[in-house]
C-alpha atoms as a PDB file:
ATOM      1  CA  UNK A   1     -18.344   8.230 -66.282  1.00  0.00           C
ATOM      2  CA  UNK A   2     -19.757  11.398 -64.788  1.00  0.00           C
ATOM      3  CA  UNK A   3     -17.799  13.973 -63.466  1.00  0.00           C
ATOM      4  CA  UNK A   4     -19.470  13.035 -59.580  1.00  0.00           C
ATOM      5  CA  UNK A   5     -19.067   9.604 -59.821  1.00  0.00           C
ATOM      6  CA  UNK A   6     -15.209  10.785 -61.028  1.00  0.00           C
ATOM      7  CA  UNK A   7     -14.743  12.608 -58.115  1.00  0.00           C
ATOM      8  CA  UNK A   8     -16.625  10.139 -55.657  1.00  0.00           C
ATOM      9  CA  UNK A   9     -14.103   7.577 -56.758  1.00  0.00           C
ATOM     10  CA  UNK A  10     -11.169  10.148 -56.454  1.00  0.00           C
ATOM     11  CA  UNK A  11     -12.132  11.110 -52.902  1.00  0.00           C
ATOM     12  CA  UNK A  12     -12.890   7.361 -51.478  1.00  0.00           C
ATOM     13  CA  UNK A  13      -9.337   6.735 -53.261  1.00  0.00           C
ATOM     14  CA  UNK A  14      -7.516   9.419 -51.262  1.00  0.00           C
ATOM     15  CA  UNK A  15      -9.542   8.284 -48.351  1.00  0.00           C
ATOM     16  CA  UNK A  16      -7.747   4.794 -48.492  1.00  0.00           C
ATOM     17  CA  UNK A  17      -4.437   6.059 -49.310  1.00  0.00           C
ATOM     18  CA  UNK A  18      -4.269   7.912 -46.644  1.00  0.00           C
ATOM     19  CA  UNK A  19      -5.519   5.813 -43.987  1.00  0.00           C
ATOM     20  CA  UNK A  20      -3.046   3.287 -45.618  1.00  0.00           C
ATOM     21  CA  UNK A  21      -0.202   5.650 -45.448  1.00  0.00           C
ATOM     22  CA  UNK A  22      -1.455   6.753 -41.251  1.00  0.00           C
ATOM     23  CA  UNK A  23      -1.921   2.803 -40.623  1.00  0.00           C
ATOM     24  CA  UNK A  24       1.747   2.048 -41.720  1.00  0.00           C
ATOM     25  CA  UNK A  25       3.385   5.785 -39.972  1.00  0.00           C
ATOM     26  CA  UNK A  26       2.008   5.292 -36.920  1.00  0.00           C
ATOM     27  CA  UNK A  27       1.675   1.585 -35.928  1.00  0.00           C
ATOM     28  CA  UNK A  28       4.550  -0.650 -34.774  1.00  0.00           C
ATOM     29  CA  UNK A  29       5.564  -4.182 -36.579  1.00  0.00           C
ATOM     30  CA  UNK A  30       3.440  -6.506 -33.682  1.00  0.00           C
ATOM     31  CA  UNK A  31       0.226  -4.211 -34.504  1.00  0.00           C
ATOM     32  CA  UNK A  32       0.614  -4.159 -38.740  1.00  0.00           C
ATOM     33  CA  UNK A  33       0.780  -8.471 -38.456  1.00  0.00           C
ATOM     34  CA  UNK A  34      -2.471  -8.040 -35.840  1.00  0.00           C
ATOM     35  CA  UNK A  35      -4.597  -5.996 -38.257  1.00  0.00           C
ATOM     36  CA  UNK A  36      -3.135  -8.515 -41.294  1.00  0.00           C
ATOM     37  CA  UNK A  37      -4.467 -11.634 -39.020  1.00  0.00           C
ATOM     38  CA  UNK A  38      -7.826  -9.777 -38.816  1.00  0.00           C
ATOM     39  CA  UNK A  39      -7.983  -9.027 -42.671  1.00  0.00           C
ATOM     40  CA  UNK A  40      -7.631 -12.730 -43.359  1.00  0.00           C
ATOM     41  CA  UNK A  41      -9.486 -13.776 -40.902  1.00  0.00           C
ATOM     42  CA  UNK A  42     -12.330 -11.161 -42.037  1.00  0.00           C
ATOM     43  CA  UNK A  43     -12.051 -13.111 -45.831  1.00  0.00           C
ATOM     44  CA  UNK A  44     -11.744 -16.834 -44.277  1.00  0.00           C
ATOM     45  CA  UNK A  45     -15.074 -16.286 -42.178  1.00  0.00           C
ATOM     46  CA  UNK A  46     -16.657 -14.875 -45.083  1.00  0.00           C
ATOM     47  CA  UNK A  47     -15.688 -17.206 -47.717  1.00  0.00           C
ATOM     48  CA  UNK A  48     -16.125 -19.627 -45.799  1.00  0.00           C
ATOM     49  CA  UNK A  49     -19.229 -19.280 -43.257  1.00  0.00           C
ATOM     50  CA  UNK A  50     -21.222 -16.259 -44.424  1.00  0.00           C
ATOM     51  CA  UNK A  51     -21.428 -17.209 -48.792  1.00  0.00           C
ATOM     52  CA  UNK A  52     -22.655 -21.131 -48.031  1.00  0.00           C
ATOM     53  CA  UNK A  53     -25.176 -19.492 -45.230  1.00  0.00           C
ATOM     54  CA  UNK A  54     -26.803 -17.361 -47.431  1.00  0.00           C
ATOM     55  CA  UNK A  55     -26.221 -19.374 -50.774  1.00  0.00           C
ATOM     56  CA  UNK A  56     -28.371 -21.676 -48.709  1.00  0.00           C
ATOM     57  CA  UNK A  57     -31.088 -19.300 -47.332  1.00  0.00           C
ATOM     58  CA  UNK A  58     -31.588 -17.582 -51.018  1.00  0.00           C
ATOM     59  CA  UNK A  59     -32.136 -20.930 -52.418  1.00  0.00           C
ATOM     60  CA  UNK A  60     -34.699 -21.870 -49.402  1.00  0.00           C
ATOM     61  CA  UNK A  61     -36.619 -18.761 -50.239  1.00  0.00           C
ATOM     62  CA  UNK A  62     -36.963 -19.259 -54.013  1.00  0.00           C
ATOM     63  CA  UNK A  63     -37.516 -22.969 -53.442  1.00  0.00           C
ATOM     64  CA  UNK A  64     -40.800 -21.808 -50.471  1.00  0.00           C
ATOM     65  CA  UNK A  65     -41.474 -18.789 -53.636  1.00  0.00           C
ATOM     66  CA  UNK A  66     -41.564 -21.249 -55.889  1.00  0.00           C
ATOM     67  CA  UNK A  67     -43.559 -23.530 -54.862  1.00  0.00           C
ATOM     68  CA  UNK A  68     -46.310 -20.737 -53.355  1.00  0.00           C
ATOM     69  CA  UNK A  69     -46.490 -19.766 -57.002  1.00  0.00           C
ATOM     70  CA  UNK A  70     -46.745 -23.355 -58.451  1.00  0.00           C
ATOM     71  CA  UNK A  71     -50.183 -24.156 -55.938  1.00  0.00           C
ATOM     72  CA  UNK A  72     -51.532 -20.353 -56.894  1.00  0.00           C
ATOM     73  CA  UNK A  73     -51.503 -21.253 -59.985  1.00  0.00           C
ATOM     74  CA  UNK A  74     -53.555 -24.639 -60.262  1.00  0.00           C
ATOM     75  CA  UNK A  75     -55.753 -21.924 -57.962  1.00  0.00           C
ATOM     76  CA  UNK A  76     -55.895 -23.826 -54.963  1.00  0.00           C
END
């Protein structure tokens, strides 16, 4: 690994900590379980809404791709 990438990771690490370390200092008990509720909320919608919607509109595109490709090909 190169010494940038090193201390890109180093710096984004620090980055979290920290905001980890202000987010748990400075917020009260009621606001730490409203910013947990959003976190799994945040991973439920996207597991569960945003993967299948674009799963689905990938294969739509390579299916329309495909196909263009298939009729180019017998040159009509």
């Amino acid at each position: 690994m190169g010494a940038a990438r090193m201390l890109l990771w180093a710096v984004g690490a620090a980055g979290i900590a920290y905001g980890a370390w202000l987010l748990v200092t400075t917020q009260n008990l009621q606001q730490l379980l409203g910013v947990a509720i959003w976190l799994v909320a945040a991973v439920v919608v996207h597991d569960a809404l945003l993967v299948p919607l674009l799963t689905a509109a990938h294969r739509g595109v390579d299916a329309v791709r495909d196909a263009t490709r298939r009729h180019r090909a017998r040159g009509q």
